[in-house]
N, C-alpha and C. Protein backbone atom coordinates (compact mmCIF):
# COMPACT_ATOMS: atom_id res chain seq x y z
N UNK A 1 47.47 157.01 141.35
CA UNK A 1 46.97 157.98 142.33
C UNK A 1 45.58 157.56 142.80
N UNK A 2 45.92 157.66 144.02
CA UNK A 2 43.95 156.97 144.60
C UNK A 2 42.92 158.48 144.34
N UNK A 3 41.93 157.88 144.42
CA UNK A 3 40.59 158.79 144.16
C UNK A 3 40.31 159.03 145.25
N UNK A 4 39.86 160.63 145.24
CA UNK A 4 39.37 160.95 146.62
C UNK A 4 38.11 160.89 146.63
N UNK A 5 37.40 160.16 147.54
CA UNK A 5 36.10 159.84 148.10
C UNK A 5 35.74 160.59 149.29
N UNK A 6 34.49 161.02 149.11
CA UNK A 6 34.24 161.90 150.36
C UNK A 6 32.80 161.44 150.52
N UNK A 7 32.53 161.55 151.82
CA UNK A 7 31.55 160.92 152.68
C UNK A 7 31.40 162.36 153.39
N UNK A 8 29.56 162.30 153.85
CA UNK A 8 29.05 163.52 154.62
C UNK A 8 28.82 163.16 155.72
N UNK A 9 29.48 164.09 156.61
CA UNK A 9 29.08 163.99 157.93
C UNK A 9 27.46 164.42 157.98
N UNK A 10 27.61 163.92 159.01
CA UNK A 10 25.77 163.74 159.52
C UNK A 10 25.10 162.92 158.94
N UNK A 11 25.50 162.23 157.98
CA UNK A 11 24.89 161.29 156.78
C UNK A 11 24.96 159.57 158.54
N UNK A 12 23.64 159.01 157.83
CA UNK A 12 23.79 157.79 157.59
C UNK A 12 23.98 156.88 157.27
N UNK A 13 24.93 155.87 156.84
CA UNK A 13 25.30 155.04 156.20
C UNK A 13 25.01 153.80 156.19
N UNK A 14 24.80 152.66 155.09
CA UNK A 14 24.61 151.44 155.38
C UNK A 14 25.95 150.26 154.35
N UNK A 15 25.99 149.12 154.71
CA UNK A 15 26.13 148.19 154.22
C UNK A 15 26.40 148.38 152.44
N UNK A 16 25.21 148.37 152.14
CA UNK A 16 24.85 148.91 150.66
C UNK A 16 25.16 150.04 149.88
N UNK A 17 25.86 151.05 151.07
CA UNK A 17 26.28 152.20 149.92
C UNK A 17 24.98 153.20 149.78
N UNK A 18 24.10 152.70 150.50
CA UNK A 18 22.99 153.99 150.61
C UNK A 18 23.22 154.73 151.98
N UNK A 19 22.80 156.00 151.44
CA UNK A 19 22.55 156.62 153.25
C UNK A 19 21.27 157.26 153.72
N UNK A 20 21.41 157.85 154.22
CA UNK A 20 19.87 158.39 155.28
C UNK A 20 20.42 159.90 155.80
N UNK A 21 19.76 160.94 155.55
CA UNK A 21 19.59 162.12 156.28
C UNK A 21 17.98 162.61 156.82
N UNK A 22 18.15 162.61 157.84
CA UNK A 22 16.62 163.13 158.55
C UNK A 22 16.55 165.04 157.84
N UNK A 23 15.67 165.43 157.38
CA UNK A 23 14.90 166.32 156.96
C UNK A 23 14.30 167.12 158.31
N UNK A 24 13.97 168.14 157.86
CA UNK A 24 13.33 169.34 158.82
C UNK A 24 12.27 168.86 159.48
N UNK A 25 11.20 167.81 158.53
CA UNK A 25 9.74 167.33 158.96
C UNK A 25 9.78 165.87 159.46
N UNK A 26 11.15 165.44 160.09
CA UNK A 26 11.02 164.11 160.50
C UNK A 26 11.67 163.08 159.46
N UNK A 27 11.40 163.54 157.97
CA UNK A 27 11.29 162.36 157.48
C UNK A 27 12.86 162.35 157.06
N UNK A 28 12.51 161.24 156.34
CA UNK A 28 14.33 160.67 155.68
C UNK A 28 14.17 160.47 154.39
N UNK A 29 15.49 161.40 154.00
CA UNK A 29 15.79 160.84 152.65
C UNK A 29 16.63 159.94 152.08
N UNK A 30 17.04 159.28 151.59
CA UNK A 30 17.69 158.15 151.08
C UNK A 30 18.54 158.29 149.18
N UNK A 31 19.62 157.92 149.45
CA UNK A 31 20.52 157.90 148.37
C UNK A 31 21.38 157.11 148.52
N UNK A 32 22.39 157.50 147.42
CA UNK A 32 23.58 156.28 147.25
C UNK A 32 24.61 157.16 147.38
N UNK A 33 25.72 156.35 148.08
CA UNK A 33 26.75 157.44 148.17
C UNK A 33 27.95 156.96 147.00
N UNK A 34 29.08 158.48 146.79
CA UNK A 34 29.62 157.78 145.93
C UNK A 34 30.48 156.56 145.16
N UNK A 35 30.87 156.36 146.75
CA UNK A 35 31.76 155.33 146.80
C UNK A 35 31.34 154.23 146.08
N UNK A 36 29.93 153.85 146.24
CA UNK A 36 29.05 152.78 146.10
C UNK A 36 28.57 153.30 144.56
N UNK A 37 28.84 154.47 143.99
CA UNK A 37 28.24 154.60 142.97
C UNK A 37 29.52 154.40 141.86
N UNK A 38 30.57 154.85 142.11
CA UNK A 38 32.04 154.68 141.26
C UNK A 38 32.23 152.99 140.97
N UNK A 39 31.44 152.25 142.38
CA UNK A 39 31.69 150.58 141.73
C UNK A 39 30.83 150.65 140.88
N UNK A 40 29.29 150.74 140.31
CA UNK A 40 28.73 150.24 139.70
C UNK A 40 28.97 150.66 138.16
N UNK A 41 29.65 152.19 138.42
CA UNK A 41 29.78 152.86 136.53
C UNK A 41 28.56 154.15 136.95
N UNK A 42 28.08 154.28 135.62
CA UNK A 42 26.78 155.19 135.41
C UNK A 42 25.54 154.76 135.37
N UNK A 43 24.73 155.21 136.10
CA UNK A 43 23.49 154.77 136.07
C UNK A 43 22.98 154.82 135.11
N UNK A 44 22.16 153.71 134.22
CA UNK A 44 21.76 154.00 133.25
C UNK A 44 20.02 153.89 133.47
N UNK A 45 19.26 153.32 134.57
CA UNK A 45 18.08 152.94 134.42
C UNK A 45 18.03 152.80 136.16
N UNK A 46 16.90 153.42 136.39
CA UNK A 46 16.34 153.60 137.95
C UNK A 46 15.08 153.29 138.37
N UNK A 47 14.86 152.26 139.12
CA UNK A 47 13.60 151.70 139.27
C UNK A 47 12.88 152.26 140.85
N UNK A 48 12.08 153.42 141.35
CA UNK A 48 11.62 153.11 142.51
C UNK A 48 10.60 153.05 142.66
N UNK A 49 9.74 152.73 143.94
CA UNK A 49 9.03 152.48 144.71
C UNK A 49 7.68 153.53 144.52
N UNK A 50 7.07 153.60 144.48
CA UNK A 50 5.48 154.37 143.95
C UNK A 50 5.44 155.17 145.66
N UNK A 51 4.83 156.40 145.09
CA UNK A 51 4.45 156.64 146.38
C UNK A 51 3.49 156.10 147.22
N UNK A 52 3.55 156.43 148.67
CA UNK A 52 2.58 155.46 149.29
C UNK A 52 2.89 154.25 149.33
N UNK A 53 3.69 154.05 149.12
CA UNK A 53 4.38 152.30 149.20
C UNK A 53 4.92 151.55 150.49
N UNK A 54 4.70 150.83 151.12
CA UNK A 54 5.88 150.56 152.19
C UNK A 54 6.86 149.86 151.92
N UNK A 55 7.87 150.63 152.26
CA UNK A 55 9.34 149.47 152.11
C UNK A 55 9.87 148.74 153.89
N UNK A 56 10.77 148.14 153.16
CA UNK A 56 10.59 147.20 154.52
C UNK A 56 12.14 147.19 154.50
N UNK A 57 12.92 147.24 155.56
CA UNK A 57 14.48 146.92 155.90
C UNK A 57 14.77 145.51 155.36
N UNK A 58 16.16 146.20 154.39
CA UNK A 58 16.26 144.63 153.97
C UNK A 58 15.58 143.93 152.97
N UNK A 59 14.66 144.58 152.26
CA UNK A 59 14.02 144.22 151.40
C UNK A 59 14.11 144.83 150.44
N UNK A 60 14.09 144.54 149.12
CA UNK A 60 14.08 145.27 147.90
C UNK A 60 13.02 146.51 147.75
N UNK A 61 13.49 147.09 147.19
CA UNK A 61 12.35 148.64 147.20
C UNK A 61 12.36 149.56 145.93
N UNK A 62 13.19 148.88 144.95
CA UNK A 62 13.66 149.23 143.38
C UNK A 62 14.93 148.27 142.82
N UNK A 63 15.28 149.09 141.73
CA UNK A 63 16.17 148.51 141.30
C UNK A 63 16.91 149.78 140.76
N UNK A 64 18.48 149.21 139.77
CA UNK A 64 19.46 149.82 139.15
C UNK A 64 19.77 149.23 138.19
N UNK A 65 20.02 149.96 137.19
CA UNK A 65 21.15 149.44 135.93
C UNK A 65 21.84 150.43 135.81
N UNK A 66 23.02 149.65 135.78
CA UNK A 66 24.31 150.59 135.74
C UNK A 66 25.34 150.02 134.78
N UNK A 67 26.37 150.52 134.32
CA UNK A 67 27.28 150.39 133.50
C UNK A 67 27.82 149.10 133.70
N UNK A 68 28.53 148.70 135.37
CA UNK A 68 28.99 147.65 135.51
C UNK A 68 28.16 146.88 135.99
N UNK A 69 26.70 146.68 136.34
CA UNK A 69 25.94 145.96 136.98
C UNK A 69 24.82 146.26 136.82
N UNK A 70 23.71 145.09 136.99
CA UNK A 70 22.00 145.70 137.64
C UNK A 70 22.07 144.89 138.95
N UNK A 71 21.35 145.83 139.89
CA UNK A 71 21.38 145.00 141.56
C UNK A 71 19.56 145.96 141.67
N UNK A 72 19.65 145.37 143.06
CA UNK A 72 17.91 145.54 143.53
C UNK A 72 18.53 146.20 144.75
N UNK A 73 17.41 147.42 144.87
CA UNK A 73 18.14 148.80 145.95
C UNK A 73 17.36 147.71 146.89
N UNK A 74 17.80 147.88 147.76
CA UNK A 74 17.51 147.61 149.20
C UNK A 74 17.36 147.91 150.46
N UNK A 75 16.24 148.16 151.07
CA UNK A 75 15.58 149.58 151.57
C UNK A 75 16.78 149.51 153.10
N UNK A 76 17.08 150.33 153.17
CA UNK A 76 17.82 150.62 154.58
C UNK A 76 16.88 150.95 155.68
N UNK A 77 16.00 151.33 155.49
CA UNK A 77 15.14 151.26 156.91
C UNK A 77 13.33 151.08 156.69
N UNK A 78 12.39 150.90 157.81
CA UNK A 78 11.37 150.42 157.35
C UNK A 78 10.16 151.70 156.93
N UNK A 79 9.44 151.93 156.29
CA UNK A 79 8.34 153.44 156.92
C UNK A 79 7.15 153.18 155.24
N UNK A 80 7.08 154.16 154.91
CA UNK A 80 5.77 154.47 154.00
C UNK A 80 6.70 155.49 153.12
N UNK A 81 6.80 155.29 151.54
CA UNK A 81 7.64 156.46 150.38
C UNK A 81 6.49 157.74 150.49
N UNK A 82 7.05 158.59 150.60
CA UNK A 82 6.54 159.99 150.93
C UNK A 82 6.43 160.50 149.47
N UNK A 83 7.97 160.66 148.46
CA UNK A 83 7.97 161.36 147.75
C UNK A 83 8.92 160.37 146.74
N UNK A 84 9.45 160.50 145.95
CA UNK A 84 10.37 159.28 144.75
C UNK A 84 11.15 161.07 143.92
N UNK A 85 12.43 160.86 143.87
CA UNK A 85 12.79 161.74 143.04
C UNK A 85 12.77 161.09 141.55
N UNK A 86 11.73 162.21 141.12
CA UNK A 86 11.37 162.42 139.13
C UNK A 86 12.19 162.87 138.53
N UNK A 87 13.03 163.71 138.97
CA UNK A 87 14.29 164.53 138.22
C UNK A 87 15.07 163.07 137.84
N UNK A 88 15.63 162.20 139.11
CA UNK A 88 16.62 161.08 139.13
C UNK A 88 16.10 160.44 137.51
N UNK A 89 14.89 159.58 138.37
CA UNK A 89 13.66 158.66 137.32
C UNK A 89 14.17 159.22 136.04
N UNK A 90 13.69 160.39 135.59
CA UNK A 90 13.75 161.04 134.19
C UNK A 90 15.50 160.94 133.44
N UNK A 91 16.40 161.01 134.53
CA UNK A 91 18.00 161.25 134.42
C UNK A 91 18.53 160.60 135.06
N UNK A 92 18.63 159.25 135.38
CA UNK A 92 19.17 158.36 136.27
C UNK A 92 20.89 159.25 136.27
N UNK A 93 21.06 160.08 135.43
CA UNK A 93 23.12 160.38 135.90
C UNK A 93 23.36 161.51 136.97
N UNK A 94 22.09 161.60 137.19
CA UNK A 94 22.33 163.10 138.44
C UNK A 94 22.31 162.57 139.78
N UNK A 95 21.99 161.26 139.61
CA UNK A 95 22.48 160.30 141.04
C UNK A 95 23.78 160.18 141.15
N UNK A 96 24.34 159.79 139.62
CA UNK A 96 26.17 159.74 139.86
C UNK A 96 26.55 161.38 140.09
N UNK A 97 26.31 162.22 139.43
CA UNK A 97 26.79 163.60 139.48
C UNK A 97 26.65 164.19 140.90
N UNK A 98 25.22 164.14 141.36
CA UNK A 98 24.65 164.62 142.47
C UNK A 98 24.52 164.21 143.71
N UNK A 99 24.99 162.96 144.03
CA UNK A 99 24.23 161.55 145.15
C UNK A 99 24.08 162.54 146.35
N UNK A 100 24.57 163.51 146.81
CA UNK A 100 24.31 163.89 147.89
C UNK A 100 23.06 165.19 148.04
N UNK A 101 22.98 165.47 147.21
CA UNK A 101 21.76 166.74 146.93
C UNK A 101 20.86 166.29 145.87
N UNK A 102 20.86 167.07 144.57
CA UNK A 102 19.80 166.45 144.06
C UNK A 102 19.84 164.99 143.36
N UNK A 103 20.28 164.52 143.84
CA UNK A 103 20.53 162.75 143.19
C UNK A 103 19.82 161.74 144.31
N UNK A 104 19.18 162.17 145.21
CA UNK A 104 18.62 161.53 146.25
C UNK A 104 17.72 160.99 145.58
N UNK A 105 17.01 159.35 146.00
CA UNK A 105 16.36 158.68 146.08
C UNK A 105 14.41 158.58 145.81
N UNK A 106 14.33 158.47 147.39
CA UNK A 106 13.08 158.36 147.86
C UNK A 106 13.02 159.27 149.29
N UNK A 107 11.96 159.87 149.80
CA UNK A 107 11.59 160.03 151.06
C UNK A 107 10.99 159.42 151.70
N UNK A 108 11.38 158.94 152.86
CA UNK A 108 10.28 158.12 153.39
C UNK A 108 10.35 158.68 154.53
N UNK A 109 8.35 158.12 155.59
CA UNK A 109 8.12 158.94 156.15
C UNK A 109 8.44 157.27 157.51
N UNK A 110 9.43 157.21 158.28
CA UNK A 110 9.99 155.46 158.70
C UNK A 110 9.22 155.28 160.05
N UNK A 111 8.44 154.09 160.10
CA UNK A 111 7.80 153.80 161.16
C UNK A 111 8.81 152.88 162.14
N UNK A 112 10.14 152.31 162.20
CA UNK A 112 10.69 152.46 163.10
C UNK A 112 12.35 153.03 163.58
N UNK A 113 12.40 154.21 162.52
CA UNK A 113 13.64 154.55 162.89
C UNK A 113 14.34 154.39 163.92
N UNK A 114 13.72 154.57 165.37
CA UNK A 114 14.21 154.63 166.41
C UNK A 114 15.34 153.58 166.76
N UNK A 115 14.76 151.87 165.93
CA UNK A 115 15.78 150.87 166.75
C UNK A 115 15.89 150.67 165.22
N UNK A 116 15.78 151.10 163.94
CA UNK A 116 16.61 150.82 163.00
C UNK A 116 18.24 151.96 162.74
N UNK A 117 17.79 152.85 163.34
CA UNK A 117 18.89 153.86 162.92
C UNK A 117 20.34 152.97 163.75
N UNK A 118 19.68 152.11 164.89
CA UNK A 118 21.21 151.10 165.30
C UNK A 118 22.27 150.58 164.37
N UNK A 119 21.32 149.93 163.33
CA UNK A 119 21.68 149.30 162.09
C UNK A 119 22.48 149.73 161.08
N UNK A 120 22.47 151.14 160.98
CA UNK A 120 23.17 152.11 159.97
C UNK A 120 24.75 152.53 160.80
N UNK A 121 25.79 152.89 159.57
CA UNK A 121 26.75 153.38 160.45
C UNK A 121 26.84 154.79 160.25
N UNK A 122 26.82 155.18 161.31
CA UNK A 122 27.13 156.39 161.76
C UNK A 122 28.33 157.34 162.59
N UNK A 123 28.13 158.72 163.01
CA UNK A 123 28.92 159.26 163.40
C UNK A 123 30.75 158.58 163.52
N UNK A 124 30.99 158.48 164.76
CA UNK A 124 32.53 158.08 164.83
C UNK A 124 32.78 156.83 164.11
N UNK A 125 32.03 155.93 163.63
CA UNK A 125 31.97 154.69 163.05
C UNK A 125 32.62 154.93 161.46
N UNK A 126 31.92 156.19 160.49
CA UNK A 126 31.80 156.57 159.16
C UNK A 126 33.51 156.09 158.72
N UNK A 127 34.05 157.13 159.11
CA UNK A 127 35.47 157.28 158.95
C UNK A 127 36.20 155.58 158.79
N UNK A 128 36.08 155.11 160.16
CA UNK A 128 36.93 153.56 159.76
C UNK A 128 36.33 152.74 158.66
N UNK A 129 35.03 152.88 158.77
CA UNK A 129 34.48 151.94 157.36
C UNK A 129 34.62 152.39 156.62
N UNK A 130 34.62 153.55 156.02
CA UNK A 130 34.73 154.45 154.69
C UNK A 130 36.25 153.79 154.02
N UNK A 131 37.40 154.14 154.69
CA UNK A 131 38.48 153.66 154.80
C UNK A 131 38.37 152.54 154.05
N UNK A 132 37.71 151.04 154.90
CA UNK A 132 38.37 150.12 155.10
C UNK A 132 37.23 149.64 153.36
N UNK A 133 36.26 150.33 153.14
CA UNK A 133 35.22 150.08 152.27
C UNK A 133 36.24 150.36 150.88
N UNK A 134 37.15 151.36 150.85
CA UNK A 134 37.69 152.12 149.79
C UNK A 134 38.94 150.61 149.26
N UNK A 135 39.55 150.71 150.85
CA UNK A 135 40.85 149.77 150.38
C UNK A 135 40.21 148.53 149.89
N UNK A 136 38.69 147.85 150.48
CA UNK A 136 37.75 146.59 150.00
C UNK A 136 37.72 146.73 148.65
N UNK A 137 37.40 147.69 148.26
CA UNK A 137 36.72 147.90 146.72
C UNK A 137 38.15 147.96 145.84
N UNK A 138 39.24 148.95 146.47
CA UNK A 138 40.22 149.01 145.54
C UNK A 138 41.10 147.29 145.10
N UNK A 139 41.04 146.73 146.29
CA UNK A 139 41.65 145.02 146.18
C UNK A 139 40.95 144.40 145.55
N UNK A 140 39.37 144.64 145.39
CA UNK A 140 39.00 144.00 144.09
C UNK A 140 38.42 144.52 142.78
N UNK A 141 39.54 145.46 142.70
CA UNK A 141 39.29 146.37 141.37
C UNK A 141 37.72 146.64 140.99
N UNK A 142 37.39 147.33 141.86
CA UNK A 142 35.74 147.73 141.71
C UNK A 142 35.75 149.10 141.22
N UNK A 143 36.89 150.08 141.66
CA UNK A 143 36.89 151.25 141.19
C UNK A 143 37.42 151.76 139.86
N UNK A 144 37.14 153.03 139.62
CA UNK A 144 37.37 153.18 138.43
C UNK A 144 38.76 154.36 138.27
């Protein structure tokens, strides 16, 4: 029986299995979605970015250890870390439990969203990649 995976609308998505939701004050928050979190296992160890930091697209901005892997997060868009979730830090498993509410990331406050948000997939896009991401992962036994 396949696993049901669910993806949020309005969410941003990337490459990496992180996404992006814009906030009330502009800014963006950043997480992992689950799909991307069922390949790695349980988080066991969460590395981010200090506040006041700049991350840069494409560039490393923390790290993970996880059950099946350690990889280096990799910032989905460019700006200045606003805020780092401490709850996560303290409990790296409320990222697997939570990824869409309190399992979020970092905030950042992004100095060029405008022509990075191109880069992310979004709206009518979500759905076919989600799909085609699930059947990717299931052909090479990534899921659990």
């Amino acid at each position: 029986m396949k696993q049901q995976f669910k993806f949020k609308p309005g969410f941003y998505y990337n490459s990496n299995h992180l996404w992006i939701k814009e906030d009330d004050s502009g800014q963006l928050l950043v997480g992992m979605d689950e799909l991307g979190l069922d390949s790695m296992g349980e988080l066991a160890y969460l590395m981010l970015p200090t506040v006041g930091s700049p991350v840069e697209l494409g560039k490393a901005m923390g790290s993970i250890e996880a059950a099946k892997m350690t990889s280096e997060l990799i910032a989905p868009l460019s700006g200045i870390v606003m805020e780092r979730n401490e709850a996560a830090l303290r409990n790296p498993l409320l990222v697997n439990e939570k990824p869409y509410d309190e399992g979020w990331l970092v905030r950042i406050e992004p100095t060029q969203w405008a022509v990075e948000a191109n880069t992310m997939i979004s709206g009518d896009q979500v759905t076919a990649w989600w799909n085609e991401e699930i059947e990717r992962f299931e052909t090479q036994g990534m899921l659990d």
